[in-house]
N, C-alpha and C. Protein backbone atom coordinates (compact mmCIF):
# COMPACT_ATOMS: atom_id res chain seq x y z
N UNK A 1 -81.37 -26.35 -111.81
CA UNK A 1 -80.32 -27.10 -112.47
C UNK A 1 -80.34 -28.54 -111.92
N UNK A 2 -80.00 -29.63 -112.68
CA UNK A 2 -79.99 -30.87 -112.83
C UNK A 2 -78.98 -31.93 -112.77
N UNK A 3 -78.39 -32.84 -112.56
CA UNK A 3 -77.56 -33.59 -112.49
C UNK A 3 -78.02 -33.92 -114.27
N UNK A 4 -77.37 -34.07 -115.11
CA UNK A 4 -78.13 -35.34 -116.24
C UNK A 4 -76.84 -36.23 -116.47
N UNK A 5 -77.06 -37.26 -117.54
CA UNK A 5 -76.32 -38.47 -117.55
C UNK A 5 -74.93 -37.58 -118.23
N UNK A 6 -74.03 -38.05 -117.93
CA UNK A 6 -72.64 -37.84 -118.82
C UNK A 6 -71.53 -37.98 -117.51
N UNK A 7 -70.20 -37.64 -118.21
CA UNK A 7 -69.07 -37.46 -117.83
C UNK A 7 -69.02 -36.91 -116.49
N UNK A 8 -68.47 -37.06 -115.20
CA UNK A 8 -68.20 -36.17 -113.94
C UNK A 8 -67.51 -36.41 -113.30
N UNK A 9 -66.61 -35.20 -112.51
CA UNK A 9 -65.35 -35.02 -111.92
C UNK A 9 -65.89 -34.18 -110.53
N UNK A 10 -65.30 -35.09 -109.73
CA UNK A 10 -65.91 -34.04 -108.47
C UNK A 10 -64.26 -33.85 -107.69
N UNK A 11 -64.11 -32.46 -107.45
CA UNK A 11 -62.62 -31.72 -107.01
C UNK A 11 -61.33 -32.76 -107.72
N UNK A 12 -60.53 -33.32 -106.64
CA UNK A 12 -59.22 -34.10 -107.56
C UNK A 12 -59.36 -35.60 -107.69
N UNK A 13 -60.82 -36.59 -107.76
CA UNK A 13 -61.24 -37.62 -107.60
C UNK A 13 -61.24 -38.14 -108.96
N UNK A 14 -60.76 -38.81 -109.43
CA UNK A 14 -60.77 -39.73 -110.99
C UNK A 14 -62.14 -39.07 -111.71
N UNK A 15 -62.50 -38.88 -112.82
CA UNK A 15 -63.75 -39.08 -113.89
C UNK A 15 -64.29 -40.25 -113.77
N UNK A 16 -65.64 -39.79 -113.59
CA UNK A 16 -66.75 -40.77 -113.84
C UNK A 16 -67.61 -40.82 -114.62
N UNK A 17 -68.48 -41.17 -114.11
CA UNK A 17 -69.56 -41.24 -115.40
C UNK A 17 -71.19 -40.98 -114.45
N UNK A 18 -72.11 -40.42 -114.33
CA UNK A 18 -73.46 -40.37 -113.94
C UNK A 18 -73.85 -40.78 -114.87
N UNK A 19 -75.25 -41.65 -114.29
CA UNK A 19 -76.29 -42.29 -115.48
C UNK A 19 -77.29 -41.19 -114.20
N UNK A 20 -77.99 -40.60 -114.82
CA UNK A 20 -79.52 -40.62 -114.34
C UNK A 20 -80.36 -41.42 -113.92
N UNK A 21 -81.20 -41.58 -113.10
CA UNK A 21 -82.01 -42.92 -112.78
C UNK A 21 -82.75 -43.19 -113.82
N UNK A 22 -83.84 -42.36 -114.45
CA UNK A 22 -84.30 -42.65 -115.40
C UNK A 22 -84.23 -43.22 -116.56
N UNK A 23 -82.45 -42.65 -117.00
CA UNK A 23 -81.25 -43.37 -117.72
C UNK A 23 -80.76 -44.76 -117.79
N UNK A 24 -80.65 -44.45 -116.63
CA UNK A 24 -80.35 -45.92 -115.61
C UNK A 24 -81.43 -47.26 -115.77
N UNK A 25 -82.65 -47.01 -115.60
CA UNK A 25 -83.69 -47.93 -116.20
C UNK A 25 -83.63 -48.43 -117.62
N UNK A 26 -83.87 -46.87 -118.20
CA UNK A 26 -83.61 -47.32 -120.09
C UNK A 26 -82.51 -48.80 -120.21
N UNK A 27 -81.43 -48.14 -119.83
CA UNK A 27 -80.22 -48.93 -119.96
C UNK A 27 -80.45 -50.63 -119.60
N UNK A 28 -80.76 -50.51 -118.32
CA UNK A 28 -81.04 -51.84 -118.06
C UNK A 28 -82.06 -52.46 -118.97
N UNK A 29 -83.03 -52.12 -119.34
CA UNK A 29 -83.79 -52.66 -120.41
C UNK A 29 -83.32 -53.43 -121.53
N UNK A 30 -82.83 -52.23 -121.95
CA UNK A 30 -81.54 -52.43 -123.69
C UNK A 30 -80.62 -53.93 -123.30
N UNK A 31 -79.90 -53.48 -121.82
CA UNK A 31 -79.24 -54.79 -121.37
C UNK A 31 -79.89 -56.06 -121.04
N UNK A 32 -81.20 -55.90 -120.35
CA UNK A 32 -81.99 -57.22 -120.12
C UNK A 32 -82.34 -57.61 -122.15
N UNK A 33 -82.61 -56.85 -122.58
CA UNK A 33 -83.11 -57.34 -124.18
C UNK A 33 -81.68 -57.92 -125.01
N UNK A 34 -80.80 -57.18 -124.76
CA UNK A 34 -79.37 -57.92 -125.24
C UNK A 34 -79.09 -59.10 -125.05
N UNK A 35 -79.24 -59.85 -123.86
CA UNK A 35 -78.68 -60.27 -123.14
C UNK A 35 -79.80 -61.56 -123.42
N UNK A 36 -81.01 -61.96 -123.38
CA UNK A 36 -82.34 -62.57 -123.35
C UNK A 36 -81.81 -64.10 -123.66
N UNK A 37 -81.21 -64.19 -124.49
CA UNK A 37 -80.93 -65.42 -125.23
C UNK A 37 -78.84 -65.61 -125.75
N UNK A 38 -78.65 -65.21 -124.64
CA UNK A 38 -76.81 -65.04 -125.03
C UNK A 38 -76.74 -65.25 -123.82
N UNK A 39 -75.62 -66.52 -123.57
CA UNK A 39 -75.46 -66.68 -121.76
C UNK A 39 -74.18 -66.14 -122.05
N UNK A 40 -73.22 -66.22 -122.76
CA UNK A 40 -72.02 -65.57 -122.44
C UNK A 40 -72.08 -64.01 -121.86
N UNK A 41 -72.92 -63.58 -123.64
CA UNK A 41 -73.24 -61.87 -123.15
C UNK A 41 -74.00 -61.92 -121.29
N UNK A 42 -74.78 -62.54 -121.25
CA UNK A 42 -75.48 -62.82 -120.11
C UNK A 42 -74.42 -62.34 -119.07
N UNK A 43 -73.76 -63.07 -118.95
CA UNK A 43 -72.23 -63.36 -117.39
C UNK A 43 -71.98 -61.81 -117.99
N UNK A 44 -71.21 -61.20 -118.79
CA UNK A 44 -70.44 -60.07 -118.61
C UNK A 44 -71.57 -58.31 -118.66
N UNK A 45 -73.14 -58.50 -118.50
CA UNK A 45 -73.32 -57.55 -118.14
C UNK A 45 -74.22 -57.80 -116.71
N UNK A 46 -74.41 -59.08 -116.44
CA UNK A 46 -74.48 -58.50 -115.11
C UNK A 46 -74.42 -58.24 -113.99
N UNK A 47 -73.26 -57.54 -114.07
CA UNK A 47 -72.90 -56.58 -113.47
C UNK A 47 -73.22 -54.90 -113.44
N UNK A 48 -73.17 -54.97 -114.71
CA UNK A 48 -74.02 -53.83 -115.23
C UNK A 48 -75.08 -53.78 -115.21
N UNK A 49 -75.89 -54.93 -114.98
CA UNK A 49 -76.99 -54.58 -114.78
C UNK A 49 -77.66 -54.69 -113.56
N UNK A 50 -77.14 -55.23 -112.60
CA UNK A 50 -77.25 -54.47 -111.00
C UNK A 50 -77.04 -53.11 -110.60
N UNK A 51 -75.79 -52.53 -110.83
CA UNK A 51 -74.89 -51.53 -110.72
C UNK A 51 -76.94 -50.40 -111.72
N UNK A 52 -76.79 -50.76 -112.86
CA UNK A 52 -77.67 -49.98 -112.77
C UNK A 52 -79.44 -49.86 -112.02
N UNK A 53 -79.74 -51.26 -111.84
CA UNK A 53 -80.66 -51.36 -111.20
C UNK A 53 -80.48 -51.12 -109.84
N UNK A 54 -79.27 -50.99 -109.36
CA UNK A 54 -79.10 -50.23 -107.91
C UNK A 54 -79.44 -48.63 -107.69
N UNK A 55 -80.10 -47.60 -108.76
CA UNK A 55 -80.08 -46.61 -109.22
C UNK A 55 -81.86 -46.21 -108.54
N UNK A 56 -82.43 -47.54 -108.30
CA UNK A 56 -83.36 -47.23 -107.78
C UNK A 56 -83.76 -47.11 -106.56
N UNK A 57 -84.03 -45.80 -105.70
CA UNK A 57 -84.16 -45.65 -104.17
C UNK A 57 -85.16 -46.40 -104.07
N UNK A 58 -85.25 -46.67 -102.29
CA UNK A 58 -85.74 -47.57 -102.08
C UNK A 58 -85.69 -48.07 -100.35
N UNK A 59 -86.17 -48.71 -99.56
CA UNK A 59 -85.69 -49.53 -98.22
C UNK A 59 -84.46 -50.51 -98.63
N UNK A 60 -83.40 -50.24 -98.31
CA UNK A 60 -82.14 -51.12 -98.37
C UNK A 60 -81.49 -50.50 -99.10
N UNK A 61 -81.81 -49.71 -99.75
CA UNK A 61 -81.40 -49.48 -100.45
C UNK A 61 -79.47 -48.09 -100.24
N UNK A 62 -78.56 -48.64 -100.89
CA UNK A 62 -77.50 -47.63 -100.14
C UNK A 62 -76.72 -46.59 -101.59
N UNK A 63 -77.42 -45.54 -101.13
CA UNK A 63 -77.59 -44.40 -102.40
C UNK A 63 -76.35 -43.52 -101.93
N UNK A 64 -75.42 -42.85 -102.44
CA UNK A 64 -74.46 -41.97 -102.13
C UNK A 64 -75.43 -40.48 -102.29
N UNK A 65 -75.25 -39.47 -100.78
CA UNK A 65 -76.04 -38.62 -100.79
C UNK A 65 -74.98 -37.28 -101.34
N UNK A 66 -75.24 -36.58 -101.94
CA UNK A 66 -74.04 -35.70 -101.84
C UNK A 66 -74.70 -34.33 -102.34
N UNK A 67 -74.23 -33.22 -101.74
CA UNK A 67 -74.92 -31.59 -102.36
C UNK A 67 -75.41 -31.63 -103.62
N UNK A 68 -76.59 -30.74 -103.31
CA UNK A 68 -77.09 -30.19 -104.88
C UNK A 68 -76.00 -29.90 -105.93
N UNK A 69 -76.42 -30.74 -106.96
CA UNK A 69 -75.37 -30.53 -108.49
C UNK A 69 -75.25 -29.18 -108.39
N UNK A 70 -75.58 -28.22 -108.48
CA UNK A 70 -75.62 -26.76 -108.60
C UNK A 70 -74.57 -26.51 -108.01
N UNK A 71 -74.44 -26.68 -106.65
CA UNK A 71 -73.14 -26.49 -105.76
C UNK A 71 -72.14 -27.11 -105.83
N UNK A 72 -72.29 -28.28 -106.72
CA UNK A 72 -70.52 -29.17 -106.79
C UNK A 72 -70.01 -28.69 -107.69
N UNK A 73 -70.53 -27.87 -108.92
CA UNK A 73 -70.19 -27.49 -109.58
C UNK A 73 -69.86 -25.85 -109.91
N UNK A 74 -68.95 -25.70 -111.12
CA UNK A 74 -67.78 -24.85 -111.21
C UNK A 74 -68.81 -23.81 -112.56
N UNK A 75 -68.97 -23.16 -112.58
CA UNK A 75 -69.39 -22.37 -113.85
C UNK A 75 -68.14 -21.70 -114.45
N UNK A 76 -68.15 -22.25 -116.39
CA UNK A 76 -67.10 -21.68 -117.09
C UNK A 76 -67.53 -20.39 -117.47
């Protein structure tokens, strides 16, 4: 079992959201191509587009480690 991109709640902590890393790349792409020739659009994604290019491990890199998805999770 897998982490994949969507919606996530871990015990009584707000909803979030997981991107996948792989996800995470796509995305930034779409956003670097959006963005190419728009300085306004430019300023308001990136942020988003660090946040996702931070998705890639690495030296310096500061990744939140946390249990196998399998185990954080609840089976309905």
């Amino acid at each position: 079992m897998r982490a994949e991109t969507s919606p996530m709640k871990f015990g009584d902590d707000w909803s979030g959201v997981f991107i996948r890393g792989d996800n995470a790349f796509f995305y930034l792409k779409v956003c670097e191509a959006l963005t190419a020739n728009n300085p306004v659009a430019e300023k308001g994604l990136e942020v988003l587009k660090r946040l996702l290019a931070s998705s890639q491990e690495g030296p310096g890199r500061n990744v939140t480690r946390m249990k196998p998805f399998n185990e954080c999770v609840e089976e309905e």
